[in-house]
PDB file of N, CA and C in Angstrom:
ATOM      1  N   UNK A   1      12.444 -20.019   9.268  1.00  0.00           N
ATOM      2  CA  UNK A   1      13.357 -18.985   9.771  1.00  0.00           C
ATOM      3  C   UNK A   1      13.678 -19.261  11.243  1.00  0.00           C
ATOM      4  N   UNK A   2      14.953 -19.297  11.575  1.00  0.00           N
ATOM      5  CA  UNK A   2      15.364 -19.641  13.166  1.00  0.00           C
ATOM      6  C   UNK A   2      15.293 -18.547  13.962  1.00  0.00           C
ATOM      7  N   UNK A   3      15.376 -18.021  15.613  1.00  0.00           N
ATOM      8  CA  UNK A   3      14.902 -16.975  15.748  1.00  0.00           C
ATOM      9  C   UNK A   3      15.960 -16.074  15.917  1.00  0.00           C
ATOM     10  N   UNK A   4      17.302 -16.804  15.584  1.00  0.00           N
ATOM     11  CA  UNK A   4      17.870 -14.915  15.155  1.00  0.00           C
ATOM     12  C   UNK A   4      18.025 -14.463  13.748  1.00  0.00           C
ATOM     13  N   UNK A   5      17.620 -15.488  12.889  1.00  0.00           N
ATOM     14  CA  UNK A   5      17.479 -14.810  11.799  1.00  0.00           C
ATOM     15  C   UNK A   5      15.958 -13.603  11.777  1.00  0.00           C
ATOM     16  N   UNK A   6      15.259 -14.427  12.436  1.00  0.00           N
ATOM     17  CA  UNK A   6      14.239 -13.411  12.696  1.00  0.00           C
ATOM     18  C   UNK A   6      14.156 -11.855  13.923  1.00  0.00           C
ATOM     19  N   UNK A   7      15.237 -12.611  14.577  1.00  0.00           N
ATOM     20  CA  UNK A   7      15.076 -10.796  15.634  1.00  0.00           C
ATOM     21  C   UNK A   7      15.687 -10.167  14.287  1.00  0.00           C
ATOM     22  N   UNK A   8      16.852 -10.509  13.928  1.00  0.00           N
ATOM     23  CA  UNK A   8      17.732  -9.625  12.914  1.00  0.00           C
ATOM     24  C   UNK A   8      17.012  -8.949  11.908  1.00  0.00           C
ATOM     25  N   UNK A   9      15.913  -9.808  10.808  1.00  0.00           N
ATOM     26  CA  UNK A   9      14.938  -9.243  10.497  1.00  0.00           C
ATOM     27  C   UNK A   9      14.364  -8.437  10.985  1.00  0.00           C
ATOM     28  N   UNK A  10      13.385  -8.335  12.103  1.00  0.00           N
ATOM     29  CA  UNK A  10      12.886  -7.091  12.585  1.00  0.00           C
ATOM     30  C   UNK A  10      13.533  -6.226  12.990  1.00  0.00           C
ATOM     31  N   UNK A  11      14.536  -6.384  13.323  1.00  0.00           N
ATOM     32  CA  UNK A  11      15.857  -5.021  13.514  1.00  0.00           C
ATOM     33  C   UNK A  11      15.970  -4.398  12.288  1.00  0.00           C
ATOM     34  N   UNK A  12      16.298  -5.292  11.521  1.00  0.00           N
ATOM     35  CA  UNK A  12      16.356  -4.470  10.034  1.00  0.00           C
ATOM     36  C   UNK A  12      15.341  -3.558   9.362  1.00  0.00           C
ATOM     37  N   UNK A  13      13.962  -4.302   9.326  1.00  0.00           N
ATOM     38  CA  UNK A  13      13.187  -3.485   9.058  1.00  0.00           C
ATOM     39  C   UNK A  13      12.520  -2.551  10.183  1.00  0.00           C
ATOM     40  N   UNK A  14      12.702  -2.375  11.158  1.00  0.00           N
ATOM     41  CA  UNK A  14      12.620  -1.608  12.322  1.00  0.00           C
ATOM     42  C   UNK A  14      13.320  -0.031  11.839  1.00  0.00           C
ATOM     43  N   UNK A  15      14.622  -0.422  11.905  1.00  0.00           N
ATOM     44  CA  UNK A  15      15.517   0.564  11.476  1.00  0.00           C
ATOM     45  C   UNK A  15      15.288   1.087  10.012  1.00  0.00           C
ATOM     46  N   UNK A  16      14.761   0.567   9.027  1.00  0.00           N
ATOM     47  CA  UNK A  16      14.432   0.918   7.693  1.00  0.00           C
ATOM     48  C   UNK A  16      13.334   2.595   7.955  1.00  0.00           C
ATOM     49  N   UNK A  17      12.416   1.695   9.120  1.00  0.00           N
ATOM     50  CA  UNK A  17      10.878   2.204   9.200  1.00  0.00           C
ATOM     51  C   UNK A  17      11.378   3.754   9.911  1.00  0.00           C
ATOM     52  N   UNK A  18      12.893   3.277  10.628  1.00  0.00           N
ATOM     53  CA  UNK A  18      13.113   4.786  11.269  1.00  0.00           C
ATOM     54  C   UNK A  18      13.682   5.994  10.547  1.00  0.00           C
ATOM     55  N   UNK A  19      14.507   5.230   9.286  1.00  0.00           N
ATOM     56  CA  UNK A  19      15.336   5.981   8.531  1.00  0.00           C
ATOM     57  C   UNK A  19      14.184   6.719   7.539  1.00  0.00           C
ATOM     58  N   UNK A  20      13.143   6.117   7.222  1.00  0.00           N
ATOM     59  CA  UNK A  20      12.069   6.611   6.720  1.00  0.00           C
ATOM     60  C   UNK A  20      11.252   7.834   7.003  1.00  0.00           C
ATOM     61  N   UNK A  21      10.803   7.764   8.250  1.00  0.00           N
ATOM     62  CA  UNK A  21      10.439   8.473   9.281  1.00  0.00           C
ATOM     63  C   UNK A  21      11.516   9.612   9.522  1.00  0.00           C
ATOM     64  N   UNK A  22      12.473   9.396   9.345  1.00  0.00           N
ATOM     65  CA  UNK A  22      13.613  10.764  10.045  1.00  0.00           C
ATOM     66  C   UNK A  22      13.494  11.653   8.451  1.00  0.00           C
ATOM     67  N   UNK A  23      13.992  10.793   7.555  1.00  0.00           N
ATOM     68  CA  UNK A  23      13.896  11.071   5.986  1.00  0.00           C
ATOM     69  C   UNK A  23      12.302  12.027   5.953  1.00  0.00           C
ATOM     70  N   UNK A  24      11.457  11.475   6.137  1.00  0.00           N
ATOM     71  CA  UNK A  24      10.145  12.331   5.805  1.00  0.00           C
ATOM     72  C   UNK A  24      10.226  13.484   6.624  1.00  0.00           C
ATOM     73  N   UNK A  25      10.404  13.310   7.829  1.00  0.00           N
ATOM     74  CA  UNK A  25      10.652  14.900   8.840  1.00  0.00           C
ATOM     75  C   UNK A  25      11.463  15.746   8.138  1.00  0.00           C
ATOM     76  N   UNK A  26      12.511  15.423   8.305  1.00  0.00           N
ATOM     77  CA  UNK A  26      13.831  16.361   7.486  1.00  0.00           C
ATOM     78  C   UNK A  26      13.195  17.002   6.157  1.00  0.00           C
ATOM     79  N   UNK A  27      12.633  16.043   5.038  1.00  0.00           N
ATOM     80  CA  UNK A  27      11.859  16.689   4.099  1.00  0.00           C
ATOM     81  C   UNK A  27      10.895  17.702   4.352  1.00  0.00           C
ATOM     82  N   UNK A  28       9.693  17.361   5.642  1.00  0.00           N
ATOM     83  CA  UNK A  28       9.155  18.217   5.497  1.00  0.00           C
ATOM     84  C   UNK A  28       9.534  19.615   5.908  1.00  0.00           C
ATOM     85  N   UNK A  29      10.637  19.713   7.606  1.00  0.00           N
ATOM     86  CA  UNK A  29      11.252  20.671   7.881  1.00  0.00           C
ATOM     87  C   UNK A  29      11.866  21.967   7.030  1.00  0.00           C
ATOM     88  N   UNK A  30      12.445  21.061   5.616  1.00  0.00           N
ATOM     89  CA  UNK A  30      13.484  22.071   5.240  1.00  0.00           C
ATOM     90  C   UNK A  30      12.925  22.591   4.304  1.00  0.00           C
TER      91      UNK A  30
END
């Protein structure tokens, strides 16, 4: 893997881990 295929990777799953995280709050909130 070259290293912007790899920042891009961790961006991606970075952002997965946040949409997750916002997703579980919102669930538990409402």
């Amino acid at each position: 893997m070259d290293g912007a295929g790899e920042m891009f990777f961790h961006l991606n799953t970075s952002k997965v881990r946040l949409q997750k995280c916002y997703f579980l709050n919102v669930g538990v909130f409402q």
